[in-house]
PDB file of N, CA and C in Angstrom:
ATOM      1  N   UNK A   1      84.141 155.559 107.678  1.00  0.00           N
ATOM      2  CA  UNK A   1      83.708 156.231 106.468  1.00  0.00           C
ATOM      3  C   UNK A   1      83.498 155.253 105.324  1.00  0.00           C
ATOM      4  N   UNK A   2      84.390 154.026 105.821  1.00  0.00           N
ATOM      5  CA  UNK A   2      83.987 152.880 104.397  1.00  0.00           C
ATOM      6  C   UNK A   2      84.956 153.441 103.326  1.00  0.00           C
ATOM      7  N   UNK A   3      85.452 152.359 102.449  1.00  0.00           N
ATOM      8  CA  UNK A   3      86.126 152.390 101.395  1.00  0.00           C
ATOM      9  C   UNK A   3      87.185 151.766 101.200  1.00  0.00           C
ATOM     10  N   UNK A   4      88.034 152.120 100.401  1.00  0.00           N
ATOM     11  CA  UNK A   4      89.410 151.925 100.159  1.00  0.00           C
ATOM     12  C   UNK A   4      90.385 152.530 100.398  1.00  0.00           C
ATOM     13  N   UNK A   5      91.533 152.521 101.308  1.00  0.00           N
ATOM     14  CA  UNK A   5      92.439 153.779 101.338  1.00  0.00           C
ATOM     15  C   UNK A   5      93.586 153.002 100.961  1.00  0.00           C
ATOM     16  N   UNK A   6      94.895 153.928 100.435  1.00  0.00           N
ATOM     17  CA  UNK A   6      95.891 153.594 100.269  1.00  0.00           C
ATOM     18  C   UNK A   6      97.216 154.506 101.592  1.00  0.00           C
ATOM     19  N   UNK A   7      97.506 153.778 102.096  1.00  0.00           N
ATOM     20  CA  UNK A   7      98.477 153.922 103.313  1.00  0.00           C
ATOM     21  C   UNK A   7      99.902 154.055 103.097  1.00  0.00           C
ATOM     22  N   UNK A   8     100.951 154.949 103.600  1.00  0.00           N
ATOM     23  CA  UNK A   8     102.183 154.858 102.662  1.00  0.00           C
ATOM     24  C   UNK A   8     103.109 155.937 103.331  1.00  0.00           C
ATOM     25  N   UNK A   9     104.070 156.148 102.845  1.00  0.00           N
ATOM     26  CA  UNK A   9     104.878 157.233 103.063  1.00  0.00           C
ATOM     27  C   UNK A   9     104.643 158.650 102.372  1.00  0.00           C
ATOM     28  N   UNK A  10     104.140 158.465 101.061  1.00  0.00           N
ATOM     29  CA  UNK A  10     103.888 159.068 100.346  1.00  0.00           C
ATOM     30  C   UNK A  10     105.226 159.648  99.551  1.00  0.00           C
ATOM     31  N   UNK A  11     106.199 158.491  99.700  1.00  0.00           N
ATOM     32  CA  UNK A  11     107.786 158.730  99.001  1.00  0.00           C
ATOM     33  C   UNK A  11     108.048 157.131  98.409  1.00  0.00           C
ATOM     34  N   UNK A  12     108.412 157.097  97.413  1.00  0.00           N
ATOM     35  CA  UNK A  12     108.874 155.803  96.539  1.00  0.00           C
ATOM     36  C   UNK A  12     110.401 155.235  97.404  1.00  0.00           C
ATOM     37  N   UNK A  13     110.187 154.164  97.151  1.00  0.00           N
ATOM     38  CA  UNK A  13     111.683 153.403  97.748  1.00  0.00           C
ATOM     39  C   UNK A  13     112.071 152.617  97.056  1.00  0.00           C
ATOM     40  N   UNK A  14     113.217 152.125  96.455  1.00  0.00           N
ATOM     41  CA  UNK A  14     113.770 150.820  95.406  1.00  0.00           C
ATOM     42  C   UNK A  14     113.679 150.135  96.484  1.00  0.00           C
ATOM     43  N   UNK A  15     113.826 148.931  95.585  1.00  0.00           N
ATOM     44  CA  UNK A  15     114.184 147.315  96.442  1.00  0.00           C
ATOM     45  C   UNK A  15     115.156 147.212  96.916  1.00  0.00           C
ATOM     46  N   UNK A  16     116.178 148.000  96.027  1.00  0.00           N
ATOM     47  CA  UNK A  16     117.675 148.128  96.586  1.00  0.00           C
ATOM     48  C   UNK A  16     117.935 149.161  98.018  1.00  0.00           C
ATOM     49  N   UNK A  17     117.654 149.903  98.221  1.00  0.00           N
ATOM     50  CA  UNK A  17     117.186 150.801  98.985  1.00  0.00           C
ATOM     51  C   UNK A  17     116.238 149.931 100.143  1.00  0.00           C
ATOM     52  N   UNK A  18     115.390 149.232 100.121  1.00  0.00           N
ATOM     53  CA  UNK A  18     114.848 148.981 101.132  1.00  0.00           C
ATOM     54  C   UNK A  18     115.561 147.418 101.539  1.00  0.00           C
ATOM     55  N   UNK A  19     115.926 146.965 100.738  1.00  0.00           N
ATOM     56  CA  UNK A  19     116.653 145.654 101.363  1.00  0.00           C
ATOM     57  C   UNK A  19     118.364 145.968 101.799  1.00  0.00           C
ATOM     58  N   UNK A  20     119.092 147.188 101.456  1.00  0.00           N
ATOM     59  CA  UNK A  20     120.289 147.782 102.498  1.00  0.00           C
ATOM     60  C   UNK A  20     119.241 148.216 103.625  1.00  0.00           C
ATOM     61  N   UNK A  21     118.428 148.842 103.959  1.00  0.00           N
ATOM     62  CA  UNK A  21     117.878 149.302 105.189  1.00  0.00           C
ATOM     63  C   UNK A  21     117.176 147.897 106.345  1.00  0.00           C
ATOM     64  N   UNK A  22     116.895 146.709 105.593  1.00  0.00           N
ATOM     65  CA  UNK A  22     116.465 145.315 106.249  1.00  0.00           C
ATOM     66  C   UNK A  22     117.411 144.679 106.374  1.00  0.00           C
ATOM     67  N   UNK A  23     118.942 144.845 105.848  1.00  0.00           N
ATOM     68  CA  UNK A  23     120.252 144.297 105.620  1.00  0.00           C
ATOM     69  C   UNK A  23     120.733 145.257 107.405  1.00  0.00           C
ATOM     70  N   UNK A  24     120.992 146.006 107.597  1.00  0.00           N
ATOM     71  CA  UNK A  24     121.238 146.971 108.353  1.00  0.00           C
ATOM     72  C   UNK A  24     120.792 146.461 109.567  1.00  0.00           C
ATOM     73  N   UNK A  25     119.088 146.411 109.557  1.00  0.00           N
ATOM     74  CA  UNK A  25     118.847 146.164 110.739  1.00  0.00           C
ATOM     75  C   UNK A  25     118.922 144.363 111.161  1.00  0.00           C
ATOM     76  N   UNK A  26     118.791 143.784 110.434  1.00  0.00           N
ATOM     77  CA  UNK A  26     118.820 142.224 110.705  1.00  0.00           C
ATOM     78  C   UNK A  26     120.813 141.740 110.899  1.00  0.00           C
ATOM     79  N   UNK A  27     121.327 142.192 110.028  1.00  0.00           N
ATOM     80  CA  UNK A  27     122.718 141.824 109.521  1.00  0.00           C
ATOM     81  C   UNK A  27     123.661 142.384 109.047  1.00  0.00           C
ATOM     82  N   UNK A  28     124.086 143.650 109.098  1.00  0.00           N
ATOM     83  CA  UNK A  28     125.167 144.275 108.304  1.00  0.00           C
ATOM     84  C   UNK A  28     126.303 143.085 107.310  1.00  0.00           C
ATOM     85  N   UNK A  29     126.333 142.087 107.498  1.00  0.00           N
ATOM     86  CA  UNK A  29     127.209 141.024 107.116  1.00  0.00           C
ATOM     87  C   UNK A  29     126.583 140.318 105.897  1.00  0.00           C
ATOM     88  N   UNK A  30     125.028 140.015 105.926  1.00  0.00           N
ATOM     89  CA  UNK A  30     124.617 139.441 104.858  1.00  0.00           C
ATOM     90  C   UNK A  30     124.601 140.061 103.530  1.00  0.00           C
ATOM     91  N   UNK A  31     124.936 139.250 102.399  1.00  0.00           N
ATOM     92  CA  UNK A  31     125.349 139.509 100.985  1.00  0.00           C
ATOM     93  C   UNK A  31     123.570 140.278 100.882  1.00  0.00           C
ATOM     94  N   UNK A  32     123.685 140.907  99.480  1.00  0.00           N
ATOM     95  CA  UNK A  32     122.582 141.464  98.600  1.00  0.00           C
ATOM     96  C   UNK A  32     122.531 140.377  97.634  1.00  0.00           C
ATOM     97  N   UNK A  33     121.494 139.618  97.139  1.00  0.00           N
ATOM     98  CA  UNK A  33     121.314 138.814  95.658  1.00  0.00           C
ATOM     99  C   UNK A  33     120.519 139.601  95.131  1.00  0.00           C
ATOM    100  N   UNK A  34     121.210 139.771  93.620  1.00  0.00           N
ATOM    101  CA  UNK A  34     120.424 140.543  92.591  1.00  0.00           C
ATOM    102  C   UNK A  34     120.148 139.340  91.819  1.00  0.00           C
ATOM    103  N   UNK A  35     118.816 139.207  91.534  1.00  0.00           N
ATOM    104  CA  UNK A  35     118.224 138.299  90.415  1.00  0.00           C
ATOM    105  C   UNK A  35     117.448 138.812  89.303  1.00  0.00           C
ATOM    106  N   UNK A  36     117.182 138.418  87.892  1.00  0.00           N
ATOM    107  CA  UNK A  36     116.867 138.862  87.062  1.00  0.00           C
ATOM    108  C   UNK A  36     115.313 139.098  87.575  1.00  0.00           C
ATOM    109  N   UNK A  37     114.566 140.227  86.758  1.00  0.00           N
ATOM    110  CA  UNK A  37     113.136 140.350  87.641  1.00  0.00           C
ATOM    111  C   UNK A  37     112.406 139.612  86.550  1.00  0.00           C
ATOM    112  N   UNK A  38     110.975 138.925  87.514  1.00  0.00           N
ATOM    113  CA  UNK A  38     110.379 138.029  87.014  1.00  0.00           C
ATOM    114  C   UNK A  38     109.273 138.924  86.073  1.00  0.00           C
ATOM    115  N   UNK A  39     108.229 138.001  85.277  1.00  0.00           N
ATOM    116  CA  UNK A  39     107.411 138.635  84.657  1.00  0.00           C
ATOM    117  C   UNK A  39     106.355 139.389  85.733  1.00  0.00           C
ATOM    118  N   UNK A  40     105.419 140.255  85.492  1.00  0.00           N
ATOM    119  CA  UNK A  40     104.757 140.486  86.547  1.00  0.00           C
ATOM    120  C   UNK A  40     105.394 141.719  87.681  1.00  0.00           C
ATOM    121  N   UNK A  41     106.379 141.516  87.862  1.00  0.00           N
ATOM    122  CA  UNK A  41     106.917 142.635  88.561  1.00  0.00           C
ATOM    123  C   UNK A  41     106.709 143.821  88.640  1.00  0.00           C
ATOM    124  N   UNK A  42     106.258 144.571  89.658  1.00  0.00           N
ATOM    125  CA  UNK A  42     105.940 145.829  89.291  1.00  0.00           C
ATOM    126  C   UNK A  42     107.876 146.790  89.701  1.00  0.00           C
ATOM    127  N   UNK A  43     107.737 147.354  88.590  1.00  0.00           N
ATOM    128  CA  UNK A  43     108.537 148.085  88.790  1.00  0.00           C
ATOM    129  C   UNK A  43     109.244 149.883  89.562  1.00  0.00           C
ATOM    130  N   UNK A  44     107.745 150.614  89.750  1.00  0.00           N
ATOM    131  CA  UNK A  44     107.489 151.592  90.128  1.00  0.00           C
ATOM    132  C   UNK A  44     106.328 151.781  91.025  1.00  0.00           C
ATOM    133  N   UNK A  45     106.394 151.756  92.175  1.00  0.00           N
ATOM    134  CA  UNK A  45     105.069 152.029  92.984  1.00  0.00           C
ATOM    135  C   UNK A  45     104.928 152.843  93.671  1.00  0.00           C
ATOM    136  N   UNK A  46     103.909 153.776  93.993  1.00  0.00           N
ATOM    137  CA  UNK A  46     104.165 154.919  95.310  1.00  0.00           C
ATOM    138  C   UNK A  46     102.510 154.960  95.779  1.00  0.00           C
ATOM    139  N   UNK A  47     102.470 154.858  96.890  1.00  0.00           N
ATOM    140  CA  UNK A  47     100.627 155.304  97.132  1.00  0.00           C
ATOM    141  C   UNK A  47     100.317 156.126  96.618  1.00  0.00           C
ATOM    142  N   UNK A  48      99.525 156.589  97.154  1.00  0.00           N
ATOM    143  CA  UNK A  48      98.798 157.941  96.739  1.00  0.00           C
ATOM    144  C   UNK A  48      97.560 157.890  97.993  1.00  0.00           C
ATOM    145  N   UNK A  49      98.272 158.387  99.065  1.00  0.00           N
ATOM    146  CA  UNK A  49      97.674 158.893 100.456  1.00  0.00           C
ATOM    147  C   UNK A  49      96.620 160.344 100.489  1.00  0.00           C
ATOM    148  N   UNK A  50      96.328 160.513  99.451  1.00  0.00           N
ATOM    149  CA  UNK A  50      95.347 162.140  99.196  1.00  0.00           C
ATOM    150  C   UNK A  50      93.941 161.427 100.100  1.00  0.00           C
ATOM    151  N   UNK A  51      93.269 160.871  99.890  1.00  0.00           N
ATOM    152  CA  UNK A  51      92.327 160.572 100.212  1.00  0.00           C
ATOM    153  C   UNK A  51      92.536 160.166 101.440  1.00  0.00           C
ATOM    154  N   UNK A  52      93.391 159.367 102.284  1.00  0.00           N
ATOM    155  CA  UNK A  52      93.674 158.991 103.497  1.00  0.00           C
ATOM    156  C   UNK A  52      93.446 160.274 104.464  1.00  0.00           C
ATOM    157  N   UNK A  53      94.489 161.141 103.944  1.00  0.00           N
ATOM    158  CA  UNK A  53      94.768 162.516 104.508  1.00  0.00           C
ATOM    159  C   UNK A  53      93.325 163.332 104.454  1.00  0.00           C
ATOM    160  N   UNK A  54      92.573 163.449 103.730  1.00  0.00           N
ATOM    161  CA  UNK A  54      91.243 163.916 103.538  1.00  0.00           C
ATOM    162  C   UNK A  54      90.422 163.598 104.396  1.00  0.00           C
ATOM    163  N   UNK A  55      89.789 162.176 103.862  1.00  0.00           N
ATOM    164  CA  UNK A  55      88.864 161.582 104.697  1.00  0.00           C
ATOM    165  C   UNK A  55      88.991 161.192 105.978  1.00  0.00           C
ATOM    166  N   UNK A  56      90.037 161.107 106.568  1.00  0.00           N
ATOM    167  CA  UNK A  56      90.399 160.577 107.722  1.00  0.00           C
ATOM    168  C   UNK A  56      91.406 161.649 108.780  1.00  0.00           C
ATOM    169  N   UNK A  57      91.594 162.146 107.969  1.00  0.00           N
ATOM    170  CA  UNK A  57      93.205 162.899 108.821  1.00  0.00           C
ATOM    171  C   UNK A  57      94.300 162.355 109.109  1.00  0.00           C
ATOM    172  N   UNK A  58      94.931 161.398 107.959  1.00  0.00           N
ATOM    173  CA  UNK A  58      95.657 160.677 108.335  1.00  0.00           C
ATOM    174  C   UNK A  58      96.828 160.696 107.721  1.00  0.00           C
ATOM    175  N   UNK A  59      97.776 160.557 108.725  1.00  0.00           N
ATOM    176  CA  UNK A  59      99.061 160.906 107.994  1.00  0.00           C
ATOM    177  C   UNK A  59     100.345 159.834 108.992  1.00  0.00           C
ATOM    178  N   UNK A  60     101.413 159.834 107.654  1.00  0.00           N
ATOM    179  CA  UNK A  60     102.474 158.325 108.195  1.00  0.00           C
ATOM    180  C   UNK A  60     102.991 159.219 109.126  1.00  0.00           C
ATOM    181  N   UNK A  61     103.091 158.301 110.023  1.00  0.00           N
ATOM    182  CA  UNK A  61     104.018 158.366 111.699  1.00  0.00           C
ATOM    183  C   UNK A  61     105.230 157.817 111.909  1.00  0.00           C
ATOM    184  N   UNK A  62     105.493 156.795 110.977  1.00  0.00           N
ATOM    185  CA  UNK A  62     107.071 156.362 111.073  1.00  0.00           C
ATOM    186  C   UNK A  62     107.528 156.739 109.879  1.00  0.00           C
ATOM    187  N   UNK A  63     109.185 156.502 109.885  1.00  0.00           N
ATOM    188  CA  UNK A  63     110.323 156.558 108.925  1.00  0.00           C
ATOM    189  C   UNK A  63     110.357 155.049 108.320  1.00  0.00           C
ATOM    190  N   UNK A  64     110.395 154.744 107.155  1.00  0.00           N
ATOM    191  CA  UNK A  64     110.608 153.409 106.833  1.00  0.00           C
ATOM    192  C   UNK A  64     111.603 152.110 108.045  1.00  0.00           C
ATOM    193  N   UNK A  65     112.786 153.461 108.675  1.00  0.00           N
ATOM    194  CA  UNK A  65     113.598 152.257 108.613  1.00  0.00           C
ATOM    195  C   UNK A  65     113.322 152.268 110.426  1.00  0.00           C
ATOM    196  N   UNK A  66     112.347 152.939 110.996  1.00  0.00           N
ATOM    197  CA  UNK A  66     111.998 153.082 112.150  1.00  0.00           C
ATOM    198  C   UNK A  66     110.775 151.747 111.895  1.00  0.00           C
ATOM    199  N   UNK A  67     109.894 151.645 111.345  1.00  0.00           N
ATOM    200  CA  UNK A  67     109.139 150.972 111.241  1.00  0.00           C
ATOM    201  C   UNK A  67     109.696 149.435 111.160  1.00  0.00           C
ATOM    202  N   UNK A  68     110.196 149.518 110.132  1.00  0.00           N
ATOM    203  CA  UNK A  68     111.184 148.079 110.111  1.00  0.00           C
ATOM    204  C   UNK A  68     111.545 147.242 111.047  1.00  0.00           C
ATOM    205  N   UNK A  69     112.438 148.336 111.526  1.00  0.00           N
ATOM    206  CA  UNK A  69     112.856 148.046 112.916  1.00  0.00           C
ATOM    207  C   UNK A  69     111.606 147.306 113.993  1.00  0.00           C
ATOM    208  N   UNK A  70     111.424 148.072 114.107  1.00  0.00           N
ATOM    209  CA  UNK A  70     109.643 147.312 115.093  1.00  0.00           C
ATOM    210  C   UNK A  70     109.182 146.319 114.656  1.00  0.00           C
ATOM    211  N   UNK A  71     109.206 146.256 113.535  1.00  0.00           N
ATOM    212  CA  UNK A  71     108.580 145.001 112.802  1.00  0.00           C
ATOM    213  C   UNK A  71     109.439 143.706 112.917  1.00  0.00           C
ATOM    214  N   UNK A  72     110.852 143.763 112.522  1.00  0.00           N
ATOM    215  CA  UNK A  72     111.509 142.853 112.797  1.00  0.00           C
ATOM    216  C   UNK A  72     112.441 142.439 114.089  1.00  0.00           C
ATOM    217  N   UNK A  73     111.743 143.394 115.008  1.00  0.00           N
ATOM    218  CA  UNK A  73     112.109 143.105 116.763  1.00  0.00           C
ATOM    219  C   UNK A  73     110.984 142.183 117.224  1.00  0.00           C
ATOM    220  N   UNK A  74     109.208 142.664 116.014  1.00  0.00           N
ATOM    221  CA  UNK A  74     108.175 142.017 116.922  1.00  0.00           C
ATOM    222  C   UNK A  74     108.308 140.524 116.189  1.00  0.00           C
ATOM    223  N   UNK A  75     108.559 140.280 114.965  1.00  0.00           N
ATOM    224  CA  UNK A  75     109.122 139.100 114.359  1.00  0.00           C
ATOM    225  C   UNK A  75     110.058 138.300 115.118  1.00  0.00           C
ATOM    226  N   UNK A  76     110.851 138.766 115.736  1.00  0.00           N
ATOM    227  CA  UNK A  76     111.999 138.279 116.640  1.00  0.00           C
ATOM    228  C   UNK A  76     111.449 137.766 117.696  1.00  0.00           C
ATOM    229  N   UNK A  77     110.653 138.128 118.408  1.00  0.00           N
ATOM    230  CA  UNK A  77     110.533 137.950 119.803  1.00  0.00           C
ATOM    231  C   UNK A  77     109.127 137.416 119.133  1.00  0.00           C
ATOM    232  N   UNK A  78     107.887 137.235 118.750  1.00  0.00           N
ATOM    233  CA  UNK A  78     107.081 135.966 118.221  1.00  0.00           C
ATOM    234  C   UNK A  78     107.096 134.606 117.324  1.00  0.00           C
ATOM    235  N   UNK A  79     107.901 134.850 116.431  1.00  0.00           N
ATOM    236  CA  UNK A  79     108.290 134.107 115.551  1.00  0.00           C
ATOM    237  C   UNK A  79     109.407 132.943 115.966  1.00  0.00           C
ATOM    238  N   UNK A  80     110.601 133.685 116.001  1.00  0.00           N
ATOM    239  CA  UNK A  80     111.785 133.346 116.115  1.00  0.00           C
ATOM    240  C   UNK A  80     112.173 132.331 117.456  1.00  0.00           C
ATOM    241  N   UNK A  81     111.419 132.585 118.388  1.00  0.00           N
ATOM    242  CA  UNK A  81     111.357 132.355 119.683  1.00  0.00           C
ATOM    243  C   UNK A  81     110.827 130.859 119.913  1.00  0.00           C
TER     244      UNK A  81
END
């Protein structure tokens, strides 16, 4: 169809929130560093999947921390290796 889409959960997540869920799956043991945020930072983001869902029929298939997971098993076994 051509264009631009934005892809997503269509639910907001903190940093804090998504780095306990990458903490979890990589390490239950490793510390959290909180650092002051830089300039530039966005502070609030969420897609906006309307048009995805429209034009395409498309809708998210994983859970954040299901996805993750996959991601940093396929990281593991290409990368790491």
């Amino acid at each position: 169809t051509g264009g631009v889409y934005n892809v997503g959960s269509s639910r907001s997540i903190s940093i804090n929130e998504l780095a306990r869920i990458i903490k979890t799956i990589i390490n239950p043991k490793l510390p959290i560093v909180h650092l002051d945020p830089r300039p530039g930072d966005i502070r609030h983001s969420l897609a906006d999947i309307t048009r995805a869902r429209k034009d395409l029929s498309w809708k998210p298939r994983w859970k954040i921390e299901d996805g993750l997971s996959v991601t940093v098993e396929w990281y593991r076994k290409r990368v790491l290796e």
